[in-house]
Structures are given as structure tokens and as C-alpha cells.
N, C-alpha and C. Protein backbone atom coordinates (compact mmCIF):
# COMPACT_ATOMS: atom_id res chain seq x y z
N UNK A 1 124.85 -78.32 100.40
CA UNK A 1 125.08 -78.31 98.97
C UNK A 1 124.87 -76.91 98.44
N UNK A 2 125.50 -76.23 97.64
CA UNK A 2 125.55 -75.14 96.55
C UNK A 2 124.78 -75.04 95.60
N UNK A 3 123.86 -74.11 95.12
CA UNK A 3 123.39 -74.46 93.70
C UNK A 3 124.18 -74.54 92.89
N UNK A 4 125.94 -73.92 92.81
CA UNK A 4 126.51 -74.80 92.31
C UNK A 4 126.53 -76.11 91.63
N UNK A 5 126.72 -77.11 92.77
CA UNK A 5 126.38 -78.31 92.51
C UNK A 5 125.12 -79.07 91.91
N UNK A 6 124.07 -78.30 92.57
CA UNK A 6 122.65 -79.10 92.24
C UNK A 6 121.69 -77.66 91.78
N UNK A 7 122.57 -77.62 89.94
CA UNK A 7 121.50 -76.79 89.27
C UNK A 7 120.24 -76.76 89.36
N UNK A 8 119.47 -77.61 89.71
CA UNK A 8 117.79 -77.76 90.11
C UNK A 8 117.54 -77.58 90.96
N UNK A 9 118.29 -77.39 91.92
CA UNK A 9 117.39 -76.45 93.72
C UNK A 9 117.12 -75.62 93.43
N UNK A 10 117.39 -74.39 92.58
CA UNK A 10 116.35 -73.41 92.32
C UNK A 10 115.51 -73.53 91.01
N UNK A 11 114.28 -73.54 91.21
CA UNK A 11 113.30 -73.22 90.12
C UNK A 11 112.77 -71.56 90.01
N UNK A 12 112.47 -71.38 88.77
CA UNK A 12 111.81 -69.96 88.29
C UNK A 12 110.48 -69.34 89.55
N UNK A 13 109.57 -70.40 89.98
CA UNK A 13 108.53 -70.32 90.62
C UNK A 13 109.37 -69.63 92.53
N UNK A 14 110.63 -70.28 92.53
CA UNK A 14 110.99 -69.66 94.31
C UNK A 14 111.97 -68.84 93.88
N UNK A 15 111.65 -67.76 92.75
CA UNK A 15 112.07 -65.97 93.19
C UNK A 15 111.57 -65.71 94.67
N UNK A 16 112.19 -65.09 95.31
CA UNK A 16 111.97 -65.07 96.93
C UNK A 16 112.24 -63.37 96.78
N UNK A 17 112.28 -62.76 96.02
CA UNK A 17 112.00 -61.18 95.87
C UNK A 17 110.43 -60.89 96.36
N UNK A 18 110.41 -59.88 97.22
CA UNK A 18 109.56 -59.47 98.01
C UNK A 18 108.77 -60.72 98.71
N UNK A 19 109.34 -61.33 99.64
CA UNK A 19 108.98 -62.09 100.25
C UNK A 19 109.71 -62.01 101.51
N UNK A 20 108.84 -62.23 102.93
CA UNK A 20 109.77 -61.58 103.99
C UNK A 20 110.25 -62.64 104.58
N UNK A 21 111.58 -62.23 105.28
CA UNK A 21 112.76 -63.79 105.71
C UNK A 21 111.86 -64.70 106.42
N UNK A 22 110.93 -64.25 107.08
CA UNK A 22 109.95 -65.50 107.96
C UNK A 22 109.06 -66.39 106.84
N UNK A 23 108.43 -65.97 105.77
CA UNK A 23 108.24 -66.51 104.25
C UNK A 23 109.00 -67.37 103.76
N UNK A 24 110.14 -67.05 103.78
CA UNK A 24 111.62 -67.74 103.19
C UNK A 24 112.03 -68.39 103.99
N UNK A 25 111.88 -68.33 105.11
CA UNK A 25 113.06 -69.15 106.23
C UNK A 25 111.74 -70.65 105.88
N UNK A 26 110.07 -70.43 106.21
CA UNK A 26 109.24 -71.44 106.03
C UNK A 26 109.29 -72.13 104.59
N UNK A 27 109.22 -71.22 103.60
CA UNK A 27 109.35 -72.26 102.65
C UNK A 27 110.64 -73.45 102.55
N UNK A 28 111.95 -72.39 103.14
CA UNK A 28 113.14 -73.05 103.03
C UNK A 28 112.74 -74.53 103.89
N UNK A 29 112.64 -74.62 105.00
CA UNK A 29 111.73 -75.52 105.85
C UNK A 29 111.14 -76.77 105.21
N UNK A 30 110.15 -76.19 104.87
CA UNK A 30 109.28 -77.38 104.19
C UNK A 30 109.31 -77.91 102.97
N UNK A 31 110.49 -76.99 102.06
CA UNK A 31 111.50 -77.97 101.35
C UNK A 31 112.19 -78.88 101.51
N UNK A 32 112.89 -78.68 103.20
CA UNK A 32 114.18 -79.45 103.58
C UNK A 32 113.06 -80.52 103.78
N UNK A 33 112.17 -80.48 104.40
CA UNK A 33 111.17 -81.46 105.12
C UNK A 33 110.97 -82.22 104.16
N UNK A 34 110.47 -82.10 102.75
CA UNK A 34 110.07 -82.67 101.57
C UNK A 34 111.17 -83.71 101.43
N UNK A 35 112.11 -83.15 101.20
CA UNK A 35 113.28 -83.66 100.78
C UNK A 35 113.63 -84.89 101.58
N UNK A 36 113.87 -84.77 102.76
CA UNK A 36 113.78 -85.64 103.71
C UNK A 36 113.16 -86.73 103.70
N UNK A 37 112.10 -86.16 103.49
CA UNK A 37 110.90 -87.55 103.37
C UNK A 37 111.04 -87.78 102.70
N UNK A 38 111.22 -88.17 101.07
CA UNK A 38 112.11 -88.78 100.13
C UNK A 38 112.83 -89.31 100.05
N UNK A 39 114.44 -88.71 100.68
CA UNK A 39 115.11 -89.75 100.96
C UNK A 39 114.96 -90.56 102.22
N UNK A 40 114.54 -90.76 103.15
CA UNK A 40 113.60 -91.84 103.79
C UNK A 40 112.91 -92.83 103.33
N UNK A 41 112.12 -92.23 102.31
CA UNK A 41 111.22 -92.93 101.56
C UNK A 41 111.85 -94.22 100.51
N UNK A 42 113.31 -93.45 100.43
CA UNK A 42 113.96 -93.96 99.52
C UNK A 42 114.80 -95.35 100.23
N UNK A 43 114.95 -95.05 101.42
CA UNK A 43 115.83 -95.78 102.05
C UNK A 43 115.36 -96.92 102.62
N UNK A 44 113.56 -96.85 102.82
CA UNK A 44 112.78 -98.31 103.65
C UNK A 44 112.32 -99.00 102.37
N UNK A 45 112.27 -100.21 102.50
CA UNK A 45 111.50 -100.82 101.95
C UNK A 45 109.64 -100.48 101.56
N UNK A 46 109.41 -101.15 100.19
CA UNK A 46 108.03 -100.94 100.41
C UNK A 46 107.18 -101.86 101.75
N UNK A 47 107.63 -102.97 101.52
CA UNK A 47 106.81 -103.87 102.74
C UNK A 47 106.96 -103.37 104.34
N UNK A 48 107.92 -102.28 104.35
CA UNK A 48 108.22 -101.60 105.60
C UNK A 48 107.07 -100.31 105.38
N UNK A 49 106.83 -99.59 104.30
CA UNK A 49 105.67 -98.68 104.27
C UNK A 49 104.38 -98.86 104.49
N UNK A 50 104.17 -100.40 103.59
CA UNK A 50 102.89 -100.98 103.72
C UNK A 50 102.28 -100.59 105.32
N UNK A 51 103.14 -101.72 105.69
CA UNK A 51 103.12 -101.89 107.43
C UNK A 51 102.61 -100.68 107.98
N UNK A 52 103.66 -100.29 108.00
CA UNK A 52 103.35 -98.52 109.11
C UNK A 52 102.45 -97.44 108.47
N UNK A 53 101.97 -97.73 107.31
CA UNK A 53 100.35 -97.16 106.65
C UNK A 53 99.17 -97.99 107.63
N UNK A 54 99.33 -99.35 107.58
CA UNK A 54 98.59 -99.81 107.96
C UNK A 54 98.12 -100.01 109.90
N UNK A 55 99.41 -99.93 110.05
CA UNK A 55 99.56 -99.78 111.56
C UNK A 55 99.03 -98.20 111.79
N UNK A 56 99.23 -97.36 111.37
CA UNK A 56 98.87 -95.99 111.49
C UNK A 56 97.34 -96.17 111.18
N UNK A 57 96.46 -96.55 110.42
CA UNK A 57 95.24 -96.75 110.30
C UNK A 57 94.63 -97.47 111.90
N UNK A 58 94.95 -98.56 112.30
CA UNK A 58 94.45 -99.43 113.33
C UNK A 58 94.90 -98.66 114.84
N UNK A 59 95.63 -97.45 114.29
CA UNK A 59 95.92 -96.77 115.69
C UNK A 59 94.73 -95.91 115.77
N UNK A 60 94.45 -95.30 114.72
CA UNK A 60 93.47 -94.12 114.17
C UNK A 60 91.90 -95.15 114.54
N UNK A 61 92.09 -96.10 114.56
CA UNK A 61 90.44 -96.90 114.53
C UNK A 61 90.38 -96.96 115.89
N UNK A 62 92.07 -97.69 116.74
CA UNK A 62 91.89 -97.52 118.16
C UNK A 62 91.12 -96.08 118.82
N UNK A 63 91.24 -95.48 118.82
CA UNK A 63 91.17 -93.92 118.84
C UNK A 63 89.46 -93.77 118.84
N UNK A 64 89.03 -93.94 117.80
CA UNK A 64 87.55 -93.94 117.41
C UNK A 64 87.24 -94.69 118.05
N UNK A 65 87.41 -96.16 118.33
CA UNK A 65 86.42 -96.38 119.22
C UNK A 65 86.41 -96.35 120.90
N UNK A 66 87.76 -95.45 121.12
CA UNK A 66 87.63 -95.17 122.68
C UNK A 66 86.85 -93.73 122.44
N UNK A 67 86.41 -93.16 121.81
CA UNK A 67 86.32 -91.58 121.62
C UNK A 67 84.81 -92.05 121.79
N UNK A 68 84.25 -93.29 120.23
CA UNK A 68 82.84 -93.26 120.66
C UNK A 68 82.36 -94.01 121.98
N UNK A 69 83.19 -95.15 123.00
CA UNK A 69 82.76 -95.24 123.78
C UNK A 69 82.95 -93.99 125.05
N UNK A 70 83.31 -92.94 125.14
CA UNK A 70 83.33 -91.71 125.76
C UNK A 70 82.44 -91.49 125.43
N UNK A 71 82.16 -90.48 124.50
CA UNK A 71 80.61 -90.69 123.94
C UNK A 71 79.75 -90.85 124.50
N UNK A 72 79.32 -92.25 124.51
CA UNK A 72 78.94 -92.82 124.83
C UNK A 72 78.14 -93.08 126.07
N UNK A 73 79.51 -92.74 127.00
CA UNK A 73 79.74 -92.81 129.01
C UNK A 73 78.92 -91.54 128.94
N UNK A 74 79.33 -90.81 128.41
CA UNK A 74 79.25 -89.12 128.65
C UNK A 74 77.72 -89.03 128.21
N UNK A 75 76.78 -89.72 127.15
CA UNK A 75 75.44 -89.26 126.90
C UNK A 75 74.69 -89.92 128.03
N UNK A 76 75.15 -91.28 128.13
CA UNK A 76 74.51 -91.67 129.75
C UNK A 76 74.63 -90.94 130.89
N UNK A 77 75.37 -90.67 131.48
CA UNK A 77 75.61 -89.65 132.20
C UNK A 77 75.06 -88.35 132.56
N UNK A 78 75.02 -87.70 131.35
CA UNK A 78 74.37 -86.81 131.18
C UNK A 78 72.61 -86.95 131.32
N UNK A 79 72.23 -88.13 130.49
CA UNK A 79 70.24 -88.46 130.77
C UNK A 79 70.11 -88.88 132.15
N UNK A 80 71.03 -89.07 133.10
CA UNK A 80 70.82 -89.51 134.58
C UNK A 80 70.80 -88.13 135.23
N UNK A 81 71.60 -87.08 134.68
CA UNK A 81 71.35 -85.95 135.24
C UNK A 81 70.15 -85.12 134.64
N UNK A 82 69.60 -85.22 133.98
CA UNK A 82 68.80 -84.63 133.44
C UNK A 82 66.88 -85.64 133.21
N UNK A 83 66.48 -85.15 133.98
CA UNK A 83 65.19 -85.82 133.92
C UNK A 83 64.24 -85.82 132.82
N UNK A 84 64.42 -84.92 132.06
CA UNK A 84 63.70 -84.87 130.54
C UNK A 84 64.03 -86.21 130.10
N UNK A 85 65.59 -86.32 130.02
CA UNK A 85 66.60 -86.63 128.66
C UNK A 85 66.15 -87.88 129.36
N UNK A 86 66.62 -88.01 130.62
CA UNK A 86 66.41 -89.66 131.24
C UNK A 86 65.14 -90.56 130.83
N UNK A 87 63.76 -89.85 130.74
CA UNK A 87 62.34 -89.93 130.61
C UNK A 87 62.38 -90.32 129.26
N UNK A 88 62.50 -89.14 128.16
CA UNK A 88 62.49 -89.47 126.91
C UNK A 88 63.58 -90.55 126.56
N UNK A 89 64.80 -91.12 126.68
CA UNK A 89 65.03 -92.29 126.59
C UNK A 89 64.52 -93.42 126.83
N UNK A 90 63.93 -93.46 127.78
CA UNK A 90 62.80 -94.72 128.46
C UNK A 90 61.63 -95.10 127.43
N UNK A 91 61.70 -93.65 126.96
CA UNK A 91 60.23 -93.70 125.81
C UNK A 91 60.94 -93.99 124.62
N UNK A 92 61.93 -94.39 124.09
CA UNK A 92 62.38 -94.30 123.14
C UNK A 92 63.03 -96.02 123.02
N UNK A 93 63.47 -96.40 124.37
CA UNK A 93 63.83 -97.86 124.88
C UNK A 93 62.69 -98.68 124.68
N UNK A 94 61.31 -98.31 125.44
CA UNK A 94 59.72 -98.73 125.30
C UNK A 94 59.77 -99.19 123.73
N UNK A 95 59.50 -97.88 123.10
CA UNK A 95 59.18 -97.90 121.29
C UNK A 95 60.13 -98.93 120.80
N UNK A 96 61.51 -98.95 120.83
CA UNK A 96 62.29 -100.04 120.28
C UNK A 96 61.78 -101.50 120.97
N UNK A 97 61.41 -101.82 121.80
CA UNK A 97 61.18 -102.95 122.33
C UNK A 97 59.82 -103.25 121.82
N UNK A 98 58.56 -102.51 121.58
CA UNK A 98 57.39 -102.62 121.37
C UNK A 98 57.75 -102.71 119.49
N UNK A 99 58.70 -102.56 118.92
CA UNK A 99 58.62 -102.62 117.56
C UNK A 99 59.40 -104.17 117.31
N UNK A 100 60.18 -104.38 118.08
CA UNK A 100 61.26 -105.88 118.49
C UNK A 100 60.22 -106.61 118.50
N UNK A 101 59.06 -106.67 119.31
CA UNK A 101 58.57 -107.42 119.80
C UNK A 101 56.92 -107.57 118.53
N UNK A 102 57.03 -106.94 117.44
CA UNK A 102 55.81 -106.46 116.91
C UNK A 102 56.45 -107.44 115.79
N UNK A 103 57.74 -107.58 115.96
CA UNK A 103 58.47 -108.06 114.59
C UNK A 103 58.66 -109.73 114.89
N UNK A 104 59.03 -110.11 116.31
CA UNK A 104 58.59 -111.34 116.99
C UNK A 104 57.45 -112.18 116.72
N UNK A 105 55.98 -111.20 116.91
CA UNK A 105 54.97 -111.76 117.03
C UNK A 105 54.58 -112.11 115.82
N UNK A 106 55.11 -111.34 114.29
CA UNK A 106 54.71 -111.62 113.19
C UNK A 106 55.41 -112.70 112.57
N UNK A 107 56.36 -113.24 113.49
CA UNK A 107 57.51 -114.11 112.86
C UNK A 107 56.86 -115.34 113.44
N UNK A 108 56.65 -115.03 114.65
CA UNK A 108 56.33 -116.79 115.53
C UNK A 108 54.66 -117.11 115.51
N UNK A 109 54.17 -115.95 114.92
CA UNK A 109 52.67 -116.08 115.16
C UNK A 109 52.00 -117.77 114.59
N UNK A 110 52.43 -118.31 113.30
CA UNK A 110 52.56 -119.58 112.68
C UNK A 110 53.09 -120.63 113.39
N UNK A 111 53.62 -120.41 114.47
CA UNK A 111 54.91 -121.29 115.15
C UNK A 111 54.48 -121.43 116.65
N UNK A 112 53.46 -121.12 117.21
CA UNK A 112 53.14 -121.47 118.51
C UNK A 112 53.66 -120.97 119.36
N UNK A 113 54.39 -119.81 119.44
CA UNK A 113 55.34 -120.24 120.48
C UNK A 113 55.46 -119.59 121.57
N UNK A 114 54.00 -118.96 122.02
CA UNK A 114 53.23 -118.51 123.00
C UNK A 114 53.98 -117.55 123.46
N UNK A 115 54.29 -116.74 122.92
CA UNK A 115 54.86 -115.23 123.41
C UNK A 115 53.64 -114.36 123.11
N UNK A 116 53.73 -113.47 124.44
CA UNK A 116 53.33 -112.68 124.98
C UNK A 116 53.26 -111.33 124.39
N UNK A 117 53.06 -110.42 124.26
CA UNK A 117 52.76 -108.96 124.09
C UNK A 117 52.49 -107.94 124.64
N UNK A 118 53.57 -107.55 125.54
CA UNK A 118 53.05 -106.52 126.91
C UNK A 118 53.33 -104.91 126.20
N UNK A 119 52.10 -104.57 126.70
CA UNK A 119 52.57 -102.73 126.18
C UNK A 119 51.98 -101.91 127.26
N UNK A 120 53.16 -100.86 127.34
CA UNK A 120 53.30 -100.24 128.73
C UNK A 120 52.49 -98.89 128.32
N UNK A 121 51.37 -98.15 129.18
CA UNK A 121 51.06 -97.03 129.15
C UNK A 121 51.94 -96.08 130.22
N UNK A 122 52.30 -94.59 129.28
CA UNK A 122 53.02 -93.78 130.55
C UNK A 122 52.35 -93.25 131.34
């Protein structure tokens, strides 16, 4: 198309005076790109956008939770190689279980229900 034809392809703001052709060739670009996506936009349905917003989200969640179970593999991994990290987890596994179990005893203490209370010295 000509600006001829479509008096509004140029606006006051894209004077392209002192601006170098690699400037211009990109803006030209990501105009056409704009544009594009518009008429696209124009051409699907909304219940076809909905969708593929939403499908694009549940891909993005897929993603996260293979990333945090990597993570994951990878911090285990790592405290098996490392004898500090391995140790201080154990102590940290201990404490959560000794607080589980602190929260048990105050719950069933009324209730009989003969649980035990083991606490480990290191």
C-alpha cells in the first residue's frame, strides 16, 4: 500500500530524519508485526483467544513445575555430595519431626492415645 492510499501510515511522531536505515528498517518491522497481529486478531474469534491465553498459561505452569522438580533433584543431589549440607538437613528433618510430633502430643494428650515421644541427641 502507498501513503497514497492510507493517509494514516504516516504520523508526525515517525519523521525518520536522522535516524539510521537499521533504526528504520526495525521500526518499519515492528510496525508490520503490529499490524499483523491485528489483523489476526481480527480474524479469530474471541472464544478462539480465550483458549490459547489459557492454554499458553497451563503450558507456562507445565514448565514450573518440571523446573521446580529439577530443583528439587538437583538440591538432593547436591546434600549427598556434600557432607555439611547432607548433616545439616538431617538436623533440620529431626527439628521438623520433633515440632510434628510436639503438635501431636498436645492434640492427643486428652485422648489416650499412647504415643510416644522420641528425641534424638547428635
Amino acid at each position: 500500500m502507498s501513503d497514497e492510499m492510507n493517509p494514516e501510515s504516516q504520523t508526525p511522531e515517525e519523521d525518520e530524519t536522522g535516524k539510521t536505515p537499521l533504526e528504520q528498517f526495525i521500526f518499519h518491522q515492528r510496525r508490520g508485526l503490529e499490524e499483523f497481529g491485528k489483523a489476526m486478531e481480527s480474524l479469530l474469534p474471541p472464544g478462539f483467544r480465550e483458549h490459547t491465553q489459557a492454554a499458553g498459561s497451563e503450558f507456562a505452569n507445565g514448565f514450573r513445575v518440571l523446573i521446580d522438580a529439577a530443583i528439587d533433584e538437583i538440591k538432593k543431589a547436591s546434600e549427598m555430595e556434600d557432607p555439611d549440607a547432607q548433616r545439616a538437613a538431617e538436623q533440620e528433618k529431626r527439628a521438623r519431626a520433633n515440632l510434628s510430633s510436639d503438635d501431636d502430643d498436645d492434640a492427643a494428650a486428652g485422648t489416650g492415645s499412647g504415643k510416644i515421644k522420641v528425641e534424638l541427641d547428635d
